[in-house]
Protein backbone atom coordinates (compact mmCIF):
# COMPACT_ATOMS: atom_id res chain seq x y z
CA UNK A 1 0.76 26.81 -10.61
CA UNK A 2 3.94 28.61 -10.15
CA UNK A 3 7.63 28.77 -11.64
CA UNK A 4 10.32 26.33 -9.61
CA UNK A 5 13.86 26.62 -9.22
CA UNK A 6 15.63 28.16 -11.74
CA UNK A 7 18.89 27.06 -12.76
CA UNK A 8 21.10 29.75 -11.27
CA UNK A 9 19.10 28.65 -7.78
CA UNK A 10 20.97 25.88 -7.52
CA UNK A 11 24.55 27.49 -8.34
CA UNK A 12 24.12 29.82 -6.05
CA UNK A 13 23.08 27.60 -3.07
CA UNK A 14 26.13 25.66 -4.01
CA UNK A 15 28.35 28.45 -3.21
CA UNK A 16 26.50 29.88 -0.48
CA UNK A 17 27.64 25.43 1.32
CA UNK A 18 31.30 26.67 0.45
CA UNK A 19 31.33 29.96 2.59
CA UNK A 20 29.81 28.58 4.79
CA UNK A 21 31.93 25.46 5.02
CA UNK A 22 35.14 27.45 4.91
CA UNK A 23 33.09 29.60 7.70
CA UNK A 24 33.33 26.61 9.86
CA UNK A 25 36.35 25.07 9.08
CA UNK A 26 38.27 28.70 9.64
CA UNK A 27 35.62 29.10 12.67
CA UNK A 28 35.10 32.41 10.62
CA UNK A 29 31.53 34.02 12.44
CA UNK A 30 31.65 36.63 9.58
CA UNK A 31 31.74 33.85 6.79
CA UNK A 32 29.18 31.77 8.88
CA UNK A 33 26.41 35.45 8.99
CA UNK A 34 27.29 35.63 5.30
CA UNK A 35 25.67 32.12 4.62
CA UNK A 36 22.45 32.83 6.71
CA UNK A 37 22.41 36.80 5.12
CA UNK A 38 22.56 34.94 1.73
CA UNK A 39 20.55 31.88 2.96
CA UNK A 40 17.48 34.54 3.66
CA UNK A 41 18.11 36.51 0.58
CA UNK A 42 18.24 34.08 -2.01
CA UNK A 43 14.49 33.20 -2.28
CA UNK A 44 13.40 36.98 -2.24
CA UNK A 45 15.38 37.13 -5.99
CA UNK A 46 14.42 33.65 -7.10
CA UNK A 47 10.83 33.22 -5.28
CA UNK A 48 8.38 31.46 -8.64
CA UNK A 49 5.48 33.58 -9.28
CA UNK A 50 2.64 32.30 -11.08
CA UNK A 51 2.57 31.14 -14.50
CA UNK A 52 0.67 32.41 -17.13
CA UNK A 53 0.03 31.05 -20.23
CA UNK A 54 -1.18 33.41 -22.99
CA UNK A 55 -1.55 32.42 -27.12
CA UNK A 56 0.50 29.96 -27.71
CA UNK A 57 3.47 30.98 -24.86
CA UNK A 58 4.09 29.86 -21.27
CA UNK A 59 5.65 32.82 -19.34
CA UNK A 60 7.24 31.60 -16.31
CA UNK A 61 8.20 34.22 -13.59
CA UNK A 62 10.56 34.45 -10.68
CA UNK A 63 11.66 37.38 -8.38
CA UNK A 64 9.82 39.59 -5.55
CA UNK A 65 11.83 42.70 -5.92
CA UNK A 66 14.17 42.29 -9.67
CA UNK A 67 11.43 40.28 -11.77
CA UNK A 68 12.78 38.45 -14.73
CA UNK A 69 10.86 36.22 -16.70
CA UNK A 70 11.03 33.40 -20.14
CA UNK A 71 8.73 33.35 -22.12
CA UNK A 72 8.59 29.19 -23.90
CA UNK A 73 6.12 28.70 -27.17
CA UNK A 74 4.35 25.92 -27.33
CA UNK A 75 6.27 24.96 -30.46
CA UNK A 76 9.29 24.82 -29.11
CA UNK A 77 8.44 21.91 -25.86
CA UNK A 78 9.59 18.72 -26.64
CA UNK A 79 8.51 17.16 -23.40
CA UNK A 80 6.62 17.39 -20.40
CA UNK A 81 7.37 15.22 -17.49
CA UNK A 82 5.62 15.06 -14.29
CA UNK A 83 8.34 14.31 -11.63
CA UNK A 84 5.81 12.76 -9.07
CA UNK A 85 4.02 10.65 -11.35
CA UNK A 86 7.12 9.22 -13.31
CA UNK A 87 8.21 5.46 -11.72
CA UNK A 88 11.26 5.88 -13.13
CA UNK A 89 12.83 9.13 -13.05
CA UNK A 90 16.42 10.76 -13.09
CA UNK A 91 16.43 13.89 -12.08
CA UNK A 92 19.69 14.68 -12.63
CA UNK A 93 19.87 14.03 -16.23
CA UNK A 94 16.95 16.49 -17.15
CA UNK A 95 18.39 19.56 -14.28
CA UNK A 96 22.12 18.14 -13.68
CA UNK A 97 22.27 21.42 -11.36
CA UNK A 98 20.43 20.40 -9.13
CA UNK A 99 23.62 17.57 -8.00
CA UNK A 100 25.44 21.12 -7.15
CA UNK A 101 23.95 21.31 -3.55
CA UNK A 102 24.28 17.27 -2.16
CA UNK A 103 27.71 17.36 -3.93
CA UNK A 104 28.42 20.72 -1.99
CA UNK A 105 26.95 19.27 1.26
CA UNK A 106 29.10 16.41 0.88
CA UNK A 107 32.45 17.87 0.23
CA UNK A 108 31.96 20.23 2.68
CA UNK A 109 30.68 18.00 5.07
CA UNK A 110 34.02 15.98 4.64
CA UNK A 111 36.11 18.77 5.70
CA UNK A 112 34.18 19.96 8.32
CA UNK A 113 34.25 16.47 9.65
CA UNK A 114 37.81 16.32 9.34
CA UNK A 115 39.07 19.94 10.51
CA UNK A 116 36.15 21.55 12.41
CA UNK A 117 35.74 21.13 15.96
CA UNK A 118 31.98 19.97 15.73
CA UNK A 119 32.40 16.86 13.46
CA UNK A 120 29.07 15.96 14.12
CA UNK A 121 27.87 18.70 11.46
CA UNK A 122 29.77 17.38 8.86
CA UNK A 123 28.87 14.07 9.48
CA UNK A 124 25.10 14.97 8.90
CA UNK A 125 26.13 17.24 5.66
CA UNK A 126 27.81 13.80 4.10
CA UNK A 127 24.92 11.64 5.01
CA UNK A 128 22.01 14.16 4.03
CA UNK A 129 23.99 14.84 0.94
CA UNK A 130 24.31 11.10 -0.11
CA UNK A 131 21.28 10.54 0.74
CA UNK A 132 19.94 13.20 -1.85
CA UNK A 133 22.24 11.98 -4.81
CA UNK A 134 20.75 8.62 -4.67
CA UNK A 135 17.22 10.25 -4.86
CA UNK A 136 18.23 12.42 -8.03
CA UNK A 137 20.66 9.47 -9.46
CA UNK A 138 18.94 5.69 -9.54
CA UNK A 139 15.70 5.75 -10.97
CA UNK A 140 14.86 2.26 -9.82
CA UNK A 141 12.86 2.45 -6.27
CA UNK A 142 14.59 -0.25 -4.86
CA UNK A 143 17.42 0.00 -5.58
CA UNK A 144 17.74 3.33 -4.37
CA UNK A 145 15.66 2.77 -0.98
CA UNK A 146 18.32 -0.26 -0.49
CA UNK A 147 21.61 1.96 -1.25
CA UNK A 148 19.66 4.57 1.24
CA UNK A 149 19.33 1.97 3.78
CA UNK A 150 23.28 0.74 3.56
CA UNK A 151 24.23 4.62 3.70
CA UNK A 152 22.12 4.50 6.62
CA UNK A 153 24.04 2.31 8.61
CA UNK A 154 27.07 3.04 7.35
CA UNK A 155 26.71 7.01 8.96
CA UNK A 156 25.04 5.52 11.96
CA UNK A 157 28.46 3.14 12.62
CA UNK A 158 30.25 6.36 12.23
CA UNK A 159 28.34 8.21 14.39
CA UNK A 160 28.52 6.20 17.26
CA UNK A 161 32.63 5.55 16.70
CA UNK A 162 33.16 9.69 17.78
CA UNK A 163 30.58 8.95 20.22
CA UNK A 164 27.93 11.43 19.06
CA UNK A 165 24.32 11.70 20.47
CA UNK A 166 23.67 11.95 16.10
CA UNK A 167 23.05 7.77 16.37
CA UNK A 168 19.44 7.79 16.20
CA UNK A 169 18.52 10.92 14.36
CA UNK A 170 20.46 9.75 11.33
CA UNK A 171 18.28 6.03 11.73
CA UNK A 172 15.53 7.70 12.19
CA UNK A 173 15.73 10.17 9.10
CA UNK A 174 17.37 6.91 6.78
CA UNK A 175 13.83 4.78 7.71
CA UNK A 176 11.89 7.38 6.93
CA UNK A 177 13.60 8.65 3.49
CA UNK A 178 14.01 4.95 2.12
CA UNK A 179 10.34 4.32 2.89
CA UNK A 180 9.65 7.34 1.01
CA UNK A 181 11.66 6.85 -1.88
CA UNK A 182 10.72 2.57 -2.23
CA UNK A 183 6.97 3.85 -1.72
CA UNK A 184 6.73 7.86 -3.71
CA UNK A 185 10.23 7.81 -5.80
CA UNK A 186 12.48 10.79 -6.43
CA UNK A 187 12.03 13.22 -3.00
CA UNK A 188 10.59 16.31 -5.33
CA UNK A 189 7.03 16.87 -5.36
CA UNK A 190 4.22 18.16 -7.21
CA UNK A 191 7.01 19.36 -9.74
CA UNK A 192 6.73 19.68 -13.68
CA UNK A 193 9.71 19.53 -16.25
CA UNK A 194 8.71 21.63 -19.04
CA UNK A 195 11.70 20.00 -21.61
CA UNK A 196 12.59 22.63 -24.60
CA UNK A 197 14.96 23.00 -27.19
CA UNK A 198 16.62 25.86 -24.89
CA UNK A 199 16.96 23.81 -21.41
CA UNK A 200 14.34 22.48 -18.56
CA UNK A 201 12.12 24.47 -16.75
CA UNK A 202 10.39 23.69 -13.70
CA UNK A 203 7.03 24.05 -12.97
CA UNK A 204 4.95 23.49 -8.88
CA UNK A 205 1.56 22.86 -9.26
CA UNK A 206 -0.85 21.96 -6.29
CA UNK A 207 -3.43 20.06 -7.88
CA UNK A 208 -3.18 17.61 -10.84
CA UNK A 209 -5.82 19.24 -12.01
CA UNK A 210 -4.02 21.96 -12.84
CA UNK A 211 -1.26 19.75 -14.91
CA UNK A 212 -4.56 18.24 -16.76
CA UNK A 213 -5.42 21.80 -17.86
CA UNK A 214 -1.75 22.77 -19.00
CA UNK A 215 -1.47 19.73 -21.06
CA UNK A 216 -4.90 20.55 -22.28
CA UNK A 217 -4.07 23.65 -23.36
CA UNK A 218 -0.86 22.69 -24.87
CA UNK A 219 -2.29 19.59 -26.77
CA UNK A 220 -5.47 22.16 -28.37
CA UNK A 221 -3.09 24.47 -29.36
CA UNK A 222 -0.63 22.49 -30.74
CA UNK A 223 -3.39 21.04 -32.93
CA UNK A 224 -4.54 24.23 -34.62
């Protein structure tokens, strides 16, 4: 089991979409190597170690070269929520970070679409990006594979009116991710929120049999 995202992850992916954005909109090649420089860099400082949980504390890691680390007693969780086992789910109101990046995409793919010479880039960044705030938004399967399927066509109508070749990728990619959100829910897996007095923490795991043993732990040691 290892740490997930941490919060300033997210913030900093977000502004990593707006150089890059204004990289293509200004057709700016510095601004555009500055995204992928930062794009490559970012995991080494946030990469999740492994967790370790020692007494009655859960220390959760992140970092390759500057480790930091929080420490979160037992005493202090309030929840625990397994994202890929919860029906009904909104991500967004337990991490509302993590709306930073398909907001980002979005924007940004609007005025890329609108002032860049390759609209076909921002038309992708609005649809991927609406795509993903349904997913962390509506917590009713349905509902949200339906409003995946209307965004669907809606990108693939625009596509083919500036007569890109983007048609059936983005029919292709709505199919599949409205399947997988009517049939698995939210698109995050094997992720646990650790919900404390202080924030949320994320947790990946590769095995429910490792969530069984945290909440095993958790539950013996919050009854001693």
């Amino acid at each position: 089991m290892r740490t997930g995202n941490a919060r300033e992850y997210n913030i900093l992916l977000f502004l990593e979409l707006v150089v890059f954005t204004a990289g293509v909109a200004l057709e700016n090649t510095l601004l555009i190597m500055a995204f992928f420089i930062l794009l490559m860099v970012t995991p080494v400082f946030f990469h999740g170690r492994a967790v370790r949980v020692k007494g009655r504390k859960i220390t959760l890691e992140w970092g390759l070269l500057l480790k930091r680390h929080v420490d979160i007693s037992f005493s202090e969780i309030l929840d625990v929520i397994d994202a890929s086992s919860s029906r009904y789910l909104i991500l967004a109101r337990y991490t509302p970070e993590i709306l930073l990046v398909p907001l980002g995409m979005f924007i940004g793919g609007v005025g890329i679409f609108f002032t860049a010479q390759y609209r076909w880039v921002g038309l992708g960044w609005m649809f991927f990006g609406s795509v993903e705030l349904v997913t962390y938004t509506i917590s009713e399967r349905k509902r949200a594979a339906l409003i995946i399927v209307l965004i669907t066509i809606v990108f693939s109508l625009l596509a083919s009116i500036i007569k890109t070749s983007f048609v059936v990728p983005i029919l292709v990619a709505g199919v599949i991710m409205a399947v997988f959100v009517r049939e698995g829910g939210p698109m995050i897996m094997n992720t646990l929120f650790i919900v404390t007095e202080r924030g949320v923490y994320q947790l990946r795991y590769d095995s429910k049999e490792e969530v069984k043993n945290l909440l095993s732990v958790i539950g013996d040691e919050g009854e001693d």
